[in-house]
C-alpha atoms as a PDB file:
ATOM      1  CA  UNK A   1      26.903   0.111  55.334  1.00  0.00           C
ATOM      2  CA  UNK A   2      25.162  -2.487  57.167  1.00  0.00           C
ATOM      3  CA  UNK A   3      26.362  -5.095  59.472  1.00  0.00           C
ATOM      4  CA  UNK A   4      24.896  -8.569  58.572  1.00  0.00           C
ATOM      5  CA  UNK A   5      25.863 -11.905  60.437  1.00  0.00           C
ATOM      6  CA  UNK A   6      24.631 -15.433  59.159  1.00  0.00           C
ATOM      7  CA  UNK A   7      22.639 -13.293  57.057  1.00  0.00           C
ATOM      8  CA  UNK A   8      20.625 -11.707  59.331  1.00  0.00           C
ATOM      9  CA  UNK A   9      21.266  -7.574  59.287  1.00  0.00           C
ATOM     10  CA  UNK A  10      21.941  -6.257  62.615  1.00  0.00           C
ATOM     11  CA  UNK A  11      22.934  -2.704  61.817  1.00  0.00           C
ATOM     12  CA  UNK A  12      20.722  -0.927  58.938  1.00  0.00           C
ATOM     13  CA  UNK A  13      22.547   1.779  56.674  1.00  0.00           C
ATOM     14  CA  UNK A  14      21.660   4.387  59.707  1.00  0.00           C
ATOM     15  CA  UNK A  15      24.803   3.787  60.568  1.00  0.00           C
ATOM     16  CA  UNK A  16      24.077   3.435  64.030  1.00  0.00           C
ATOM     17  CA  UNK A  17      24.733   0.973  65.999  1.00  0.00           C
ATOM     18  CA  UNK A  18      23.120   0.336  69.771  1.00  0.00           C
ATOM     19  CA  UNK A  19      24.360  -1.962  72.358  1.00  0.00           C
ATOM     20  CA  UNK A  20      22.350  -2.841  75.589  1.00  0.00           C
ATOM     21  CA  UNK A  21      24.283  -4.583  78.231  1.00  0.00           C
ATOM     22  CA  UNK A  22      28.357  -5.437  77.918  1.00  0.00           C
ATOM     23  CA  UNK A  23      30.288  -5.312  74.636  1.00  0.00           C
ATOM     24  CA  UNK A  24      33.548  -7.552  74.922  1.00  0.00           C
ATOM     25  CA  UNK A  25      36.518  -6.939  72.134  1.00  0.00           C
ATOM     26  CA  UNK A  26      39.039  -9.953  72.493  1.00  0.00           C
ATOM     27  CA  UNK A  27      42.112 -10.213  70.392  1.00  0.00           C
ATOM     28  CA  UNK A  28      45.011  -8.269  70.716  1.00  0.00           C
ATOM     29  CA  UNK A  29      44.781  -5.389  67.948  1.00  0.00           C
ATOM     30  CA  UNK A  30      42.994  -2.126  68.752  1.00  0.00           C
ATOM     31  CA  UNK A  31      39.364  -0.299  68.777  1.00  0.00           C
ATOM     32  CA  UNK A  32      39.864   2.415  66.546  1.00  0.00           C
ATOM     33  CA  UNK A  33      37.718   5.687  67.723  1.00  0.00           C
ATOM     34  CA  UNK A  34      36.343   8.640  65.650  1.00  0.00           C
ATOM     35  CA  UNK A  35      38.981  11.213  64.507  1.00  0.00           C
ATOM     36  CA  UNK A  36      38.350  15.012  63.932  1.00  0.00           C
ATOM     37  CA  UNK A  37      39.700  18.266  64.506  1.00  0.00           C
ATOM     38  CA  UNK A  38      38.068  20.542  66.979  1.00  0.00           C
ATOM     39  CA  UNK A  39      35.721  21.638  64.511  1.00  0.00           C
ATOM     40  CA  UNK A  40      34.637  18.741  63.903  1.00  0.00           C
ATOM     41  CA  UNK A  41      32.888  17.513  67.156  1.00  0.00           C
ATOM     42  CA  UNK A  42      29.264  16.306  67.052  1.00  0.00           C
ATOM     43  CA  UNK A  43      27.250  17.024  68.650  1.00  0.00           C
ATOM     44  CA  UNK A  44      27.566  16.663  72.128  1.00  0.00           C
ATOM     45  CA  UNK A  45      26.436  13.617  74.444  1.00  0.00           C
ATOM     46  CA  UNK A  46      27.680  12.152  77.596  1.00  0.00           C
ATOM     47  CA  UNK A  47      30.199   9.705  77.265  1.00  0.00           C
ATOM     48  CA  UNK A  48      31.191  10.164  73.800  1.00  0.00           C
ATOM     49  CA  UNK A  49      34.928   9.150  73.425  1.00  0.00           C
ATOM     50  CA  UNK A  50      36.758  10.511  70.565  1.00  0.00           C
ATOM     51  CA  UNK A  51      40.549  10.837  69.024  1.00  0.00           C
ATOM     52  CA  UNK A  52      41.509  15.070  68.175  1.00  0.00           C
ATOM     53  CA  UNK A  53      43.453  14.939  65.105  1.00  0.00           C
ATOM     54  CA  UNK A  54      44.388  18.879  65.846  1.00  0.00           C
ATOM     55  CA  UNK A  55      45.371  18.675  69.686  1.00  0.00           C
ATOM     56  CA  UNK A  56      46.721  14.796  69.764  1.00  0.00           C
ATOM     57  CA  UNK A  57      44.553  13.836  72.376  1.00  0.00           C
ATOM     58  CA  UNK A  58      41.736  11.408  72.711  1.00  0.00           C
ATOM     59  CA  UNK A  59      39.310  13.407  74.782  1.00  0.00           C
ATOM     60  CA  UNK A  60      35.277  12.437  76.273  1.00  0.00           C
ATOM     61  CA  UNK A  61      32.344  14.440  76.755  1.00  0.00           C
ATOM     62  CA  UNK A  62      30.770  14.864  80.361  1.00  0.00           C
ATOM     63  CA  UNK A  63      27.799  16.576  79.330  1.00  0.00           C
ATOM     64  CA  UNK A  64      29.465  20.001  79.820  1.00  0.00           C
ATOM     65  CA  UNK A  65      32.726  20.340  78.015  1.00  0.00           C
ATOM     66  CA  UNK A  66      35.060  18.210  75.902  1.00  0.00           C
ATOM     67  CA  UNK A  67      38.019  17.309  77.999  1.00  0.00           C
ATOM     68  CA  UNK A  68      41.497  15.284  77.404  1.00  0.00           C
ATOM     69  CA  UNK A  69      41.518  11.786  78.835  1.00  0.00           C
ATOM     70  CA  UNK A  70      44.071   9.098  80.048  1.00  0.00           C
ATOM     71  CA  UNK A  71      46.958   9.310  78.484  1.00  0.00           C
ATOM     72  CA  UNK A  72      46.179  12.632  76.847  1.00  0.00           C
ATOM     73  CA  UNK A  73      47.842  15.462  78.694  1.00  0.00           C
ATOM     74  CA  UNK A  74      46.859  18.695  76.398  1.00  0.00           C
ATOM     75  CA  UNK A  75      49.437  20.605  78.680  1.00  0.00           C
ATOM     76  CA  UNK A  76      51.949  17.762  78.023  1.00  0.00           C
ATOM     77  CA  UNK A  77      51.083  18.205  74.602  1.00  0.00           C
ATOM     78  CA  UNK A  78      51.226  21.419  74.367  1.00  0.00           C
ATOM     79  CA  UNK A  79      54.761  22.297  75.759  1.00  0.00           C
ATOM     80  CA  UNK A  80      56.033  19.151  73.365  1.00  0.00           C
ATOM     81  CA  UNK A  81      55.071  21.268  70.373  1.00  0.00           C
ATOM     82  CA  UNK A  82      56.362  24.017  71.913  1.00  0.00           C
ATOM     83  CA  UNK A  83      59.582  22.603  72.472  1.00  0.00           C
ATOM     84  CA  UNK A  84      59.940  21.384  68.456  1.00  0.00           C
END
């Protein structure tokens, strides 16, 4: 897939897309993240932000472990499928 505006290709087919400085999103939908199980991690690099399809959670990588963030209690989580 490439990205092209007024013609001019800004992403190539890498799929890979690199932003230096600030990215703004305005409108009032949503950013929609990668999903995956826990198999399914990349490979790891700081600051990736990612949605768990198996735990619930959208979790981030700080360049030692995957971890669940804001909003995204695993314990909370847990004990709710416990419960069911």
């Amino acid at each position: 897939m490439a990205i092209k505006i007024q013609g001019v290709t800004i992403v190539d087919d890498s799929q890979n897309l690199t932003i230096t400085g600030t990215a703004t999103f305005s409108g009032t939908t949503a950013l929609t993240v990668p999903t995956g199980t826990t198999a399914q991690r990349p490979t790891s690099s700081i600051g990736q932000l990612r949605f768990n399809s198996e735990t619930g959670t959208f979790e981030g990588y700080n360049g030692i472990e995957w971890g669940a963030i804001g909003g995204s209690d695993e314990y909370a989580t847990t004990l709710a499928l416990l419960a069911v």
